[in-house]
N, C-alpha and C. Protein backbone atom coordinates (compact mmCIF):
# COMPACT_ATOMS: atom_id res chain seq x y z
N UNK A 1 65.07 335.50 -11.81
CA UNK A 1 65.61 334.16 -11.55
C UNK A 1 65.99 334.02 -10.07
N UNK A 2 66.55 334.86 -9.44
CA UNK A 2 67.07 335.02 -7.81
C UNK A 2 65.73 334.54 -6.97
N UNK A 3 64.68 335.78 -7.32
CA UNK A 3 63.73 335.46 -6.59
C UNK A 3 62.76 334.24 -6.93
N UNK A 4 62.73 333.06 -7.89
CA UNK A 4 62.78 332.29 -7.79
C UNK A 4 63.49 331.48 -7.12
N UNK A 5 64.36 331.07 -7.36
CA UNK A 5 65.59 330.29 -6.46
C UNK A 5 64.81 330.70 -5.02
N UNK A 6 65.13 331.78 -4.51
CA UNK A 6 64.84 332.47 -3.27
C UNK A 6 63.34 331.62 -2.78
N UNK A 7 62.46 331.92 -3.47
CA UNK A 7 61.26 331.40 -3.42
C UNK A 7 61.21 329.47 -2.95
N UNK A 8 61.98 329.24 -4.37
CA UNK A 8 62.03 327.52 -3.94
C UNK A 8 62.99 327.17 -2.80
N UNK A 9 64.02 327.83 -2.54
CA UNK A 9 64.71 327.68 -1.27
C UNK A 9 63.49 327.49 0.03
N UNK A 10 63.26 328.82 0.02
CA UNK A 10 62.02 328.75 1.32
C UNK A 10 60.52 327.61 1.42
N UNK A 11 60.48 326.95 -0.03
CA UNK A 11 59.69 325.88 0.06
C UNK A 11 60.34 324.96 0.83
N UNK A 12 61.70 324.68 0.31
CA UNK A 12 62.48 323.43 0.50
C UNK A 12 62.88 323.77 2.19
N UNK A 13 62.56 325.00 2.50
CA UNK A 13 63.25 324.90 4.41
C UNK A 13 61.96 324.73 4.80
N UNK A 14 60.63 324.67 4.38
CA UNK A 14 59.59 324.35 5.23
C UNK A 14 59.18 322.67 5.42
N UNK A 15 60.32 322.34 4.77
CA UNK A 15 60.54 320.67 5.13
C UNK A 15 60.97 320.12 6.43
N UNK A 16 61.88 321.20 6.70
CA UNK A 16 63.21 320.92 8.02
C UNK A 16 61.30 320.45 8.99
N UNK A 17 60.48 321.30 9.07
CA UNK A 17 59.64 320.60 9.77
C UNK A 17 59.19 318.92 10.46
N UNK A 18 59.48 318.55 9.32
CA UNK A 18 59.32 317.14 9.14
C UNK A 18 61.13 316.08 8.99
N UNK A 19 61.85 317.01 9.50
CA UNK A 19 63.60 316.24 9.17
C UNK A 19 63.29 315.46 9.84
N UNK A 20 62.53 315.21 11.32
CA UNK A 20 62.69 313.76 12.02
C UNK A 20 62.39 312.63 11.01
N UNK A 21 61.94 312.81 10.08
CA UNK A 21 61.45 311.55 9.14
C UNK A 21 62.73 310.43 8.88
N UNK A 22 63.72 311.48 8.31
CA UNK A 22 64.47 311.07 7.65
C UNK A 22 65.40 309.72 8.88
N UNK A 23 65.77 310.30 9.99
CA UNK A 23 66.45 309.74 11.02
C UNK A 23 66.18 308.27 11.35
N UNK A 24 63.99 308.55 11.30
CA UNK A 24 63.60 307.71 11.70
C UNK A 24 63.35 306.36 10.96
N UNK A 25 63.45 306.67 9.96
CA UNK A 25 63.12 306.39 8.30
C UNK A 25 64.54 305.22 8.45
N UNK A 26 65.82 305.65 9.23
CA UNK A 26 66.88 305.18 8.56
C UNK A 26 67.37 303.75 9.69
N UNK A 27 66.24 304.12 11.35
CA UNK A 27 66.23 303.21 12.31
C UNK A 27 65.46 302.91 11.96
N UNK A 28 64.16 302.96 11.64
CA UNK A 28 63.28 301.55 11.20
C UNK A 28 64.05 300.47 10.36
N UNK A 29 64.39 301.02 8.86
CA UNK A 29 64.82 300.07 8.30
C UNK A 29 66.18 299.17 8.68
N UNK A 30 66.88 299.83 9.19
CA UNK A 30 68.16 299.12 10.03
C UNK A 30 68.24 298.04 10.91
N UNK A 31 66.79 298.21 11.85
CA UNK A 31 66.70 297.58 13.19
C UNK A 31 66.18 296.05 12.41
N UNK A 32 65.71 295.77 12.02
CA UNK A 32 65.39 294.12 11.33
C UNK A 32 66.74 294.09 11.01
N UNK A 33 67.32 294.64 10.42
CA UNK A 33 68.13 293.80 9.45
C UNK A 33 69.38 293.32 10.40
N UNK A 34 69.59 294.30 11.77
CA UNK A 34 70.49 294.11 12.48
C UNK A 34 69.96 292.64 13.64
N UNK A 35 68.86 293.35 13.93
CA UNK A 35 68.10 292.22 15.17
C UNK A 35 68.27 290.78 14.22
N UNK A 36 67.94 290.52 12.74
CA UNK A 36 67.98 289.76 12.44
C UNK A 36 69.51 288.73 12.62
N UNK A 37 70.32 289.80 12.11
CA UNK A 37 71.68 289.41 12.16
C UNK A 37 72.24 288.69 12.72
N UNK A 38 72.14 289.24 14.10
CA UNK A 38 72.56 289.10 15.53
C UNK A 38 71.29 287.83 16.05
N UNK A 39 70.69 287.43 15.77
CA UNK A 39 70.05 286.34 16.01
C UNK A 39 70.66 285.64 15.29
N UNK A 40 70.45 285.75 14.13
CA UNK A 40 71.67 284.28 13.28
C UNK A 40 72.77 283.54 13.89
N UNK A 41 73.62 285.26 14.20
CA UNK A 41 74.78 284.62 14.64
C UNK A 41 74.82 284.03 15.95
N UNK A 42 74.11 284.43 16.87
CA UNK A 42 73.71 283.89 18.68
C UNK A 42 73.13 282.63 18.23
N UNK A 43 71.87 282.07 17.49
CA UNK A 43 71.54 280.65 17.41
C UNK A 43 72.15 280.02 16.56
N UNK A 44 73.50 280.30 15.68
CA UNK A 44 73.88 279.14 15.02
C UNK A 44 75.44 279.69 15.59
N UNK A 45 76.09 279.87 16.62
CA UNK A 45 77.46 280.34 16.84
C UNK A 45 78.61 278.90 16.68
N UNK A 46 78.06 278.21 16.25
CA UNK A 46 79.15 277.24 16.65
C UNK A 46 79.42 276.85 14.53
N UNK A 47 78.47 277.27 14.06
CA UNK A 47 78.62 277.10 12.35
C UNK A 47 79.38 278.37 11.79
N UNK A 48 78.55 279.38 12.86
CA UNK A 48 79.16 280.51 12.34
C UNK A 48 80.45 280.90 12.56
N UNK A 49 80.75 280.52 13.96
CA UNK A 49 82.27 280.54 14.23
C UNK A 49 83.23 279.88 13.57
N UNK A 50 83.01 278.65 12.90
CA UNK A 50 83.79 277.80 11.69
C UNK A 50 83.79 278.78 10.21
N UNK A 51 82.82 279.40 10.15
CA UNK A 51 83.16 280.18 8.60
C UNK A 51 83.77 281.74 9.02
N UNK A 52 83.84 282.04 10.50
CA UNK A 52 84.46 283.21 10.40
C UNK A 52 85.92 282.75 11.03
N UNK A 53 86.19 281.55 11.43
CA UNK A 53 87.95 281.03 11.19
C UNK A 53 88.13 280.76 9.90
N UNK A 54 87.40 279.88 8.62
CA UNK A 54 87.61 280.21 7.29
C UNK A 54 88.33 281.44 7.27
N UNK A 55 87.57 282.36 7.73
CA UNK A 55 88.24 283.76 6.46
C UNK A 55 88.88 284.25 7.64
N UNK A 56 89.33 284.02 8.53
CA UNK A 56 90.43 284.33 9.12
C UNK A 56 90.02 285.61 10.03
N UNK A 57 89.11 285.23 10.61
CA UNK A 57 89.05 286.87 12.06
C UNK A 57 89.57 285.98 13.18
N UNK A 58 90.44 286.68 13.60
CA UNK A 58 90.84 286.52 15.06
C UNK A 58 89.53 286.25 15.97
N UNK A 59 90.15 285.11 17.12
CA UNK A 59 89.07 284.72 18.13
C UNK A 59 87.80 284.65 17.23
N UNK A 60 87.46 283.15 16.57
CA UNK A 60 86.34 283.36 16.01
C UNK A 60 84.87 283.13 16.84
N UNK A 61 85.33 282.22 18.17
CA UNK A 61 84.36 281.93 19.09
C UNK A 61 83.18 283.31 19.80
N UNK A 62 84.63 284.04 20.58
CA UNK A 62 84.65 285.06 20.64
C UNK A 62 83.89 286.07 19.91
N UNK A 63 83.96 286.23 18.86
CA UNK A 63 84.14 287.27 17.82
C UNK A 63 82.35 287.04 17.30
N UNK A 64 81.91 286.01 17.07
CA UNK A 64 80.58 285.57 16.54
C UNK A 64 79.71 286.26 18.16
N UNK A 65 79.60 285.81 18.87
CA UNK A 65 79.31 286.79 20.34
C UNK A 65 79.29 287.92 20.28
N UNK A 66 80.12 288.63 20.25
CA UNK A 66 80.57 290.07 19.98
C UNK A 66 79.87 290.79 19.01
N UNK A 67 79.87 289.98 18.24
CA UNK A 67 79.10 290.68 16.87
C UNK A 67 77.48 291.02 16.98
N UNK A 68 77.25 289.17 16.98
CA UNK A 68 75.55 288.82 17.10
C UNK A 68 75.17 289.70 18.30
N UNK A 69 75.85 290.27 19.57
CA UNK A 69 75.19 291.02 20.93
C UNK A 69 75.14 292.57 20.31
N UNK A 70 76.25 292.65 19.56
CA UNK A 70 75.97 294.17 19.07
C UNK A 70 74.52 294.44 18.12
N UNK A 71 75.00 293.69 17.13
CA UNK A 71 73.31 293.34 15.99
C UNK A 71 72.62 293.50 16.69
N UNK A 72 72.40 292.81 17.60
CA UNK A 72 70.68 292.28 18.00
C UNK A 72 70.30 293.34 19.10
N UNK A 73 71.44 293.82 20.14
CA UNK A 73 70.62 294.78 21.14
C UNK A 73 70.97 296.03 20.01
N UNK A 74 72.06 296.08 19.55
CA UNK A 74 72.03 297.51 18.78
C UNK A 74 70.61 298.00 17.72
N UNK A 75 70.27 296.77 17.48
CA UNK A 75 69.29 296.41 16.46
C UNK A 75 67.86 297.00 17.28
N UNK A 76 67.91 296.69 18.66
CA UNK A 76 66.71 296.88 19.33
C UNK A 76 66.64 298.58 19.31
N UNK A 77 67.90 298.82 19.99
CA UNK A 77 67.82 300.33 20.36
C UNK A 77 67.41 300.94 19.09
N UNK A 78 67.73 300.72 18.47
CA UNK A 78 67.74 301.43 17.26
C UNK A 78 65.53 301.76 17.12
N UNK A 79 65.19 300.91 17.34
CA UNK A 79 64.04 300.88 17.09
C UNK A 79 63.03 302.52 17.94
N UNK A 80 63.83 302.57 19.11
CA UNK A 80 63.08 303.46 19.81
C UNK A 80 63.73 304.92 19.59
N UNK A 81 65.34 304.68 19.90
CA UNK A 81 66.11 305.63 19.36
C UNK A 81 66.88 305.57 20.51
N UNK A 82 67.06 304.96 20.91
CA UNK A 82 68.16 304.61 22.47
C UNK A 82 69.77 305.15 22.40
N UNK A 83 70.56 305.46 22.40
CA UNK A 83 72.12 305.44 22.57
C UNK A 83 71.85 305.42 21.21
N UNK A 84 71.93 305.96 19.80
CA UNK A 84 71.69 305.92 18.73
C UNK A 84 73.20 305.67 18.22
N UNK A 85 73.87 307.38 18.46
CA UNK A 85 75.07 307.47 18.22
C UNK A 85 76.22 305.92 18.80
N UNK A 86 76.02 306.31 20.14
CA UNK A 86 76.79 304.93 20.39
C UNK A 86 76.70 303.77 19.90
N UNK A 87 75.42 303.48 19.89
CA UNK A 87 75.43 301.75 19.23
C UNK A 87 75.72 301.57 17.55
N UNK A 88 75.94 302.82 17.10
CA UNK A 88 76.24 302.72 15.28
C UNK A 88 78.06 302.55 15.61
N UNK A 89 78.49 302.52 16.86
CA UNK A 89 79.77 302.04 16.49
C UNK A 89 80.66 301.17 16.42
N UNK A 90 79.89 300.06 17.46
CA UNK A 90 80.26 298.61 16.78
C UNK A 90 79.83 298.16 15.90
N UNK A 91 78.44 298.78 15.59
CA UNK A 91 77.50 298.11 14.22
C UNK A 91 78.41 298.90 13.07
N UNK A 92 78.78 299.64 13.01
CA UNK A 92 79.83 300.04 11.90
C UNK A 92 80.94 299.59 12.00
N UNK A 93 81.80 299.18 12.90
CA UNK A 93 82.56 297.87 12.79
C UNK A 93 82.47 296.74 12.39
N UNK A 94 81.37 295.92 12.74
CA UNK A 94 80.58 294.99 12.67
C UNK A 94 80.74 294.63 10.63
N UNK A 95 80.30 296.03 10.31
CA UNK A 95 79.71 296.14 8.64
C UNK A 95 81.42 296.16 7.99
N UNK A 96 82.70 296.97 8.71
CA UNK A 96 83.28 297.22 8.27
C UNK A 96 84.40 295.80 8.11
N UNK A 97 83.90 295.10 9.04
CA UNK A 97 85.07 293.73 8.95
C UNK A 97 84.25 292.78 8.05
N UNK A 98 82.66 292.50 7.89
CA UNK A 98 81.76 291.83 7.31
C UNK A 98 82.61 292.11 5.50
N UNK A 99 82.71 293.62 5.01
CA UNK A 99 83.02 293.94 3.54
C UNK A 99 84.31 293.16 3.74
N UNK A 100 85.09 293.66 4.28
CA UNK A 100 86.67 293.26 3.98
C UNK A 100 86.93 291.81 4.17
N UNK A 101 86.37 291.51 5.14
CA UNK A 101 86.30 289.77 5.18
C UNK A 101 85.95 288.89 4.27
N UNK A 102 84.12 288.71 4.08
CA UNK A 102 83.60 288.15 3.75
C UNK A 102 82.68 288.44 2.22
N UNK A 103 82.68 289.67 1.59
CA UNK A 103 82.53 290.13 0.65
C UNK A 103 83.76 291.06 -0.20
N UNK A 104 84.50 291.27 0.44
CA UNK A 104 85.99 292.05 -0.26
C UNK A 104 86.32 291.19 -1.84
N UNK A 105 86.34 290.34 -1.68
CA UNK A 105 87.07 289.47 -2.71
C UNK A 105 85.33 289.52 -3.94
N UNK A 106 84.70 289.57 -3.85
CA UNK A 106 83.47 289.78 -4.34
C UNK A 106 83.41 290.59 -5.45
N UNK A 107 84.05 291.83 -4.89
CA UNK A 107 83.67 293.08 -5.74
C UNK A 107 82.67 293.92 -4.98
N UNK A 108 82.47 295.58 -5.78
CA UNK A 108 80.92 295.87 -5.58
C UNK A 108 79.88 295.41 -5.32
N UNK A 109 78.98 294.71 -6.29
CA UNK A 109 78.17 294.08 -6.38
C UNK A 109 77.13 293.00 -5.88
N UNK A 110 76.36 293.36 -5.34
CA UNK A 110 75.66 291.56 -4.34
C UNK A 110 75.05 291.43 -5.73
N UNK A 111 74.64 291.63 -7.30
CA UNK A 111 73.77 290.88 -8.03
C UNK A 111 74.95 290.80 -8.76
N UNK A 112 75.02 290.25 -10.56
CA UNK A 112 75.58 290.57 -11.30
C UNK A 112 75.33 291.52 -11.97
N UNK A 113 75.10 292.67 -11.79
CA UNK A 113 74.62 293.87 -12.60
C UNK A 113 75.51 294.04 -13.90
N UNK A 114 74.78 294.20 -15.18
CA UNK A 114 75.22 294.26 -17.14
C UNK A 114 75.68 295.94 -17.11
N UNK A 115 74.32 296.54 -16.93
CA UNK A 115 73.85 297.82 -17.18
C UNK A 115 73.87 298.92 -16.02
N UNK A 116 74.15 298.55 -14.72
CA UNK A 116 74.17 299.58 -13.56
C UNK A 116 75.74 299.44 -13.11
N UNK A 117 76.39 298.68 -13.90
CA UNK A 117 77.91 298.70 -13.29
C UNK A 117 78.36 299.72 -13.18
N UNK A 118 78.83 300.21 -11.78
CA UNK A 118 79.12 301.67 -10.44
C UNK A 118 80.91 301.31 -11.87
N UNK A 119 81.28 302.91 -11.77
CA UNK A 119 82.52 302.47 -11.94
C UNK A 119 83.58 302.48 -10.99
N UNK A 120 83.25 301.63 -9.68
CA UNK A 120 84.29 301.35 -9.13
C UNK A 120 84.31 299.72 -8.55
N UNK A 121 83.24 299.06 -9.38
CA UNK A 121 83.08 297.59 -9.61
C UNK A 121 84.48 297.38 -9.81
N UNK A 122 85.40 296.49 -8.97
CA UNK A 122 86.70 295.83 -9.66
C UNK A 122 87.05 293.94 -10.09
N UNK A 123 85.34 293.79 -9.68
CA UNK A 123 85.36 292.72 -9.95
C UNK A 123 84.69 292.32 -11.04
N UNK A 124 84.95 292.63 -12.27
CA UNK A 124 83.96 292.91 -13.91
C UNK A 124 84.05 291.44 -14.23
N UNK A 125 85.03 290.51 -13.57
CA UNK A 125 85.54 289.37 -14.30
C UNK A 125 84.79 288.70 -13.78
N UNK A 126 83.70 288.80 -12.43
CA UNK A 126 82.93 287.66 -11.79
C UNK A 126 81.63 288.31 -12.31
N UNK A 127 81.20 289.89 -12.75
CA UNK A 127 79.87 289.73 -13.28
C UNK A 127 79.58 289.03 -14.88
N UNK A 128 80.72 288.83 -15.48
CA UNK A 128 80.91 288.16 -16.55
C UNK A 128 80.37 286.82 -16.33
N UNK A 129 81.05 286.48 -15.83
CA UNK A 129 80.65 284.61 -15.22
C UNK A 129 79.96 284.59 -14.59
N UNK A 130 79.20 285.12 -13.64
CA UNK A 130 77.72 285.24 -12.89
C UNK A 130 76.29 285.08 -13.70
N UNK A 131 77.16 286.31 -15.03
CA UNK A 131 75.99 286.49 -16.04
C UNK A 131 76.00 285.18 -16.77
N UNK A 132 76.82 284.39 -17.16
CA UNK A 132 77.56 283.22 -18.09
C UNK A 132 76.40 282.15 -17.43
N UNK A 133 76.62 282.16 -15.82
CA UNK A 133 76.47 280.91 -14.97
C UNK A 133 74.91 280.90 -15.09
N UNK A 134 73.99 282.72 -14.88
CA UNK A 134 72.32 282.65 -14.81
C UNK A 134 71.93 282.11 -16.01
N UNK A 135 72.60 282.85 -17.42
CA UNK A 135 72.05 282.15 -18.49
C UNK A 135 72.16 280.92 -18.34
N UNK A 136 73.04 280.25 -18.60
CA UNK A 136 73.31 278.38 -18.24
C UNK A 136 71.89 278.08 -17.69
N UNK A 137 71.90 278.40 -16.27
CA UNK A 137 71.02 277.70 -15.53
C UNK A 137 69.37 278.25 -16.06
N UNK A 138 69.26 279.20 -16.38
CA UNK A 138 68.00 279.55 -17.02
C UNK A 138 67.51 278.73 -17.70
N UNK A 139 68.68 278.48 -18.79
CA UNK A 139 68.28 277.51 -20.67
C UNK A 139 67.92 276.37 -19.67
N UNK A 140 68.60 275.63 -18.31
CA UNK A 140 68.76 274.17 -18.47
C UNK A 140 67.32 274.51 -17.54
N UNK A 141 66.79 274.98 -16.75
CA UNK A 141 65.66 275.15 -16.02
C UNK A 141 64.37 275.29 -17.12
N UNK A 142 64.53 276.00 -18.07
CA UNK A 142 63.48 276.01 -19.26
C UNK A 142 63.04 275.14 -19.98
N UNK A 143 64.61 274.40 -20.00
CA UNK A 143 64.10 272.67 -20.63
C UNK A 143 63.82 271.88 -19.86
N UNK A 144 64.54 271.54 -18.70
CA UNK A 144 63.79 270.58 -17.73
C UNK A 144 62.96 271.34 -16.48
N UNK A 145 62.78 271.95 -16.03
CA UNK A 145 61.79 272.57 -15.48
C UNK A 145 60.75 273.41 -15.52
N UNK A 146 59.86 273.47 -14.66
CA UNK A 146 58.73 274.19 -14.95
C UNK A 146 59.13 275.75 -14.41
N UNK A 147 59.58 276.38 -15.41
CA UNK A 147 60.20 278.11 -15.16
C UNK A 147 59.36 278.89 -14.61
N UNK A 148 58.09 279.01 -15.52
CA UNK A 148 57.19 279.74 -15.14
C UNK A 148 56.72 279.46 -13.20
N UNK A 149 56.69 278.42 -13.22
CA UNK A 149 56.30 278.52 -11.76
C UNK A 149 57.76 278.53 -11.11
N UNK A 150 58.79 278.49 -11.48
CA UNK A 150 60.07 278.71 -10.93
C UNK A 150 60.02 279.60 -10.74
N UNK A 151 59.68 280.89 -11.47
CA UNK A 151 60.07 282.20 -11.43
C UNK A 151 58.59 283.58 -11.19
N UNK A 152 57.52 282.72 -11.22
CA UNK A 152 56.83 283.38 -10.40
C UNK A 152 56.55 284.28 -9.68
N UNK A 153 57.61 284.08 -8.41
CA UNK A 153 57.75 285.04 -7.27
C UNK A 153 59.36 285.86 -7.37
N UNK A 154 59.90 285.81 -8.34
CA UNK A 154 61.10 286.32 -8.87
C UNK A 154 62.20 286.01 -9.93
N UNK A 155 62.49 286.19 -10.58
CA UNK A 155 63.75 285.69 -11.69
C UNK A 155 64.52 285.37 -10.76
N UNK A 156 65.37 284.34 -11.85
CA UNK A 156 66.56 283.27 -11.52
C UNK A 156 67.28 284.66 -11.41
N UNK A 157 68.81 284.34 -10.35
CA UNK A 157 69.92 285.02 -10.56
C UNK A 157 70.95 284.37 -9.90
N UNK A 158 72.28 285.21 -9.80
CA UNK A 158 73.09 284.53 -8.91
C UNK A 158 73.47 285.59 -8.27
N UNK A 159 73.71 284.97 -7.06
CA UNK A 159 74.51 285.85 -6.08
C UNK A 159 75.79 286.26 -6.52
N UNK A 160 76.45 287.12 -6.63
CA UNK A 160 77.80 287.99 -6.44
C UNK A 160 78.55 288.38 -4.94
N UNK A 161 77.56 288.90 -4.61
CA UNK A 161 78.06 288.59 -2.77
C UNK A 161 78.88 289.81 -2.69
N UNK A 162 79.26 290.64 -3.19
CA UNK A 162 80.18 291.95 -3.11
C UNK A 162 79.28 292.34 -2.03
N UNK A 163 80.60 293.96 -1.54
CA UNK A 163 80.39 294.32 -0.61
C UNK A 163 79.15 295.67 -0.35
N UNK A 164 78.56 296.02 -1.44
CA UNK A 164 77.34 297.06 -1.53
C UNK A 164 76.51 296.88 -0.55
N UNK A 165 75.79 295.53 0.13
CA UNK A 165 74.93 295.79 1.37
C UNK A 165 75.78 296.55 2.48
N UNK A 166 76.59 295.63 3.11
CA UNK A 166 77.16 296.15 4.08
C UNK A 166 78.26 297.26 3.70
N UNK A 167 78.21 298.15 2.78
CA UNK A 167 78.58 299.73 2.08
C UNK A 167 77.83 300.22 2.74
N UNK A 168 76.30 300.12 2.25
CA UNK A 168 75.43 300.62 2.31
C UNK A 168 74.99 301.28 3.75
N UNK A 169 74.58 300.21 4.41
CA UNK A 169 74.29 299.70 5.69
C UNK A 169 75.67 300.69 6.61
N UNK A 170 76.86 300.48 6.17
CA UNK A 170 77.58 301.41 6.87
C UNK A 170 77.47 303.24 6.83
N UNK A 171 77.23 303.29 5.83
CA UNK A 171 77.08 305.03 5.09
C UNK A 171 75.87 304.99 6.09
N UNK A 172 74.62 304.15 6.20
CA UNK A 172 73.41 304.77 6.70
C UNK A 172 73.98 304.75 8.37
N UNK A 173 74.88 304.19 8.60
CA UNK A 173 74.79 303.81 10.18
C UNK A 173 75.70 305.56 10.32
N UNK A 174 76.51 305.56 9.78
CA UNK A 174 77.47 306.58 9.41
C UNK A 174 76.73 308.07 9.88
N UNK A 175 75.34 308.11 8.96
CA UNK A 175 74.63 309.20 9.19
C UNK A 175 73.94 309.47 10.44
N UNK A 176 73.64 308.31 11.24
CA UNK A 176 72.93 308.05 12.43
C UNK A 176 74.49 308.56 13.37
N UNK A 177 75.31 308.22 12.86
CA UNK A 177 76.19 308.25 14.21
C UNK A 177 76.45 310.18 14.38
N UNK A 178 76.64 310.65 12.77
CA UNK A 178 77.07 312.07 13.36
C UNK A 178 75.91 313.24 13.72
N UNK A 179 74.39 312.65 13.12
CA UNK A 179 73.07 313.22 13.39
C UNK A 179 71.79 312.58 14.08
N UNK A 180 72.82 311.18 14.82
CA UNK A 180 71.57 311.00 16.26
C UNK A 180 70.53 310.30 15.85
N UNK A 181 69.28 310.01 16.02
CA UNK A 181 68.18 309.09 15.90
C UNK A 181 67.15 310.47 15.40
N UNK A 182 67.11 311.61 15.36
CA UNK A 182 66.44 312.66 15.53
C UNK A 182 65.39 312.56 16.42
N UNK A 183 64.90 314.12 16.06
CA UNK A 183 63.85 314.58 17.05
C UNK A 183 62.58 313.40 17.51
N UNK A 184 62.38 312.53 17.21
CA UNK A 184 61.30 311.51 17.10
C UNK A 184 62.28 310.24 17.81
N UNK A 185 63.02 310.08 18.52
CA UNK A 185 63.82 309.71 19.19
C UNK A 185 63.78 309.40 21.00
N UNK A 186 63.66 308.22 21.46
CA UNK A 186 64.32 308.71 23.24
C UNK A 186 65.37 309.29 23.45
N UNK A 187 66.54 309.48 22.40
CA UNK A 187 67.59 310.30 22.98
C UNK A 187 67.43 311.58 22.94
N UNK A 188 66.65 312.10 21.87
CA UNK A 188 66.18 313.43 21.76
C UNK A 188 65.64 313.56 22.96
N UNK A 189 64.26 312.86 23.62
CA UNK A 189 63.29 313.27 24.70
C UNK A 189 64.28 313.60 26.02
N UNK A 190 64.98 312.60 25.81
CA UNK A 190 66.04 312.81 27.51
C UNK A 190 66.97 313.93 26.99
N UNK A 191 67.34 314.24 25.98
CA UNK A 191 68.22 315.64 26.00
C UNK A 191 67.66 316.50 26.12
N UNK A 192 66.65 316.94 25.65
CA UNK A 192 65.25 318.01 26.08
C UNK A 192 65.21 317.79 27.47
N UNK A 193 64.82 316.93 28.31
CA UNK A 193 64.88 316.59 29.35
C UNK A 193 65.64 317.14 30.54
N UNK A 194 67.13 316.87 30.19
CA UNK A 194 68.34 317.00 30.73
C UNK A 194 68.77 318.73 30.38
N UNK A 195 68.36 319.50 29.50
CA UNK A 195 68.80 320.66 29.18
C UNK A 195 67.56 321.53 30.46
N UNK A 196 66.33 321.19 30.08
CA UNK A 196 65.64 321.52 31.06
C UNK A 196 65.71 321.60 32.42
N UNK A 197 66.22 320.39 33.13
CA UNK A 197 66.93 320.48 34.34
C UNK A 197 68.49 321.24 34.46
N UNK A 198 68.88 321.45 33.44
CA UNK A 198 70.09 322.41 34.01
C UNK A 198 69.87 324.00 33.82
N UNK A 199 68.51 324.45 33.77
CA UNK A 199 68.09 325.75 33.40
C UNK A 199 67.20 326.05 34.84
């Protein structure tokens, strides 16, 4: 049994070969979603600044700026592997005032999930009524509308709006900040770089 284990261990380290994947794997998917962000908030700042005085962030003028410049250049770097570490730390700010603000009151959840409810969902009382509200609108879409082509390109649902994206989105930025863009990276190339010149 040892030398099994032993055996599959040494499969599983002839992976480390390929660890840049993972790094890179985690700035591809990040960089849209941030560049996107940060464009939202830079071309609509004057709507957006009214719903982030709604929920109450200090300096909302301010604050929509701040945000959308981090998104969008953080969003860029991210793409090549630029300042990796550094720029995951307003963008993890960014994610961390987004939950508590604007999804806190939400719950877990961005769907109404029946059957995948995390047990630390504390908002059970809005996937109840989420679920209440899709059925409703399903039955009344079935009778007066044409469903099938309603639903086509996806089932009806409702939003929940909890804080699981920007969870998410933070844990991944999280991993970038304490393990870098990896080897497949410009910050990698210039630290190779820079170690070389001090030898």
């Amino acid at each position: 049994m040892t030398q099994l284990l032993t055996r599959l261990q040494g499969w599983l380290d002839l992976t480390r070969k390929i660890d840049f994947l993972a790094p890179a794997a985690l700035r591809i998917y990040l960089a849209p979603v941030f560049i996107l962000a940060g464009m939202n908030k830079l071309g609509n700042a004057e709507n957006v600044a009214a719903y982030f005085e709604f929920l109450g962030i200090p300096a909302p003028g301010l604050t929509v700026y701040l945000a959308g410049i981090s998104e969008l250049v953080g969003g860029i770097l991210l793409i090549p592997g630029i300042a990796v570490r550094l720029i995951t730390i307003p963008l993890m700010f960014t994610m961390i005032v987004a939950a508590g603000t604007a999804h806190w009151e939400n719950g877990w959840h961005v769907l109404p999930e029946t059957e995948l409810t995390v047990p630390w969902e504390w908002r059970g009382d809005l996937i109840d009524d989420a679920v209440e509200r899709r059925t409703k609108a399903r039955s009344i879409l079935k009778e007066h509308g044409n469903y099938k082509w309603l639903t086509e390109a996806g089932g009806i649902t409702i939003l929940k709006n909890g804080i699981e994206w920007p969870a998410t989105y933070f844990l991944m930025l999280l991993m970038l900040f304490f393990y870098g863009g990896g080897r497949l990276s410009v910050d990698h190339a210039l630290s190779k770089h820079l170690l070389k010149q001090q030898d």
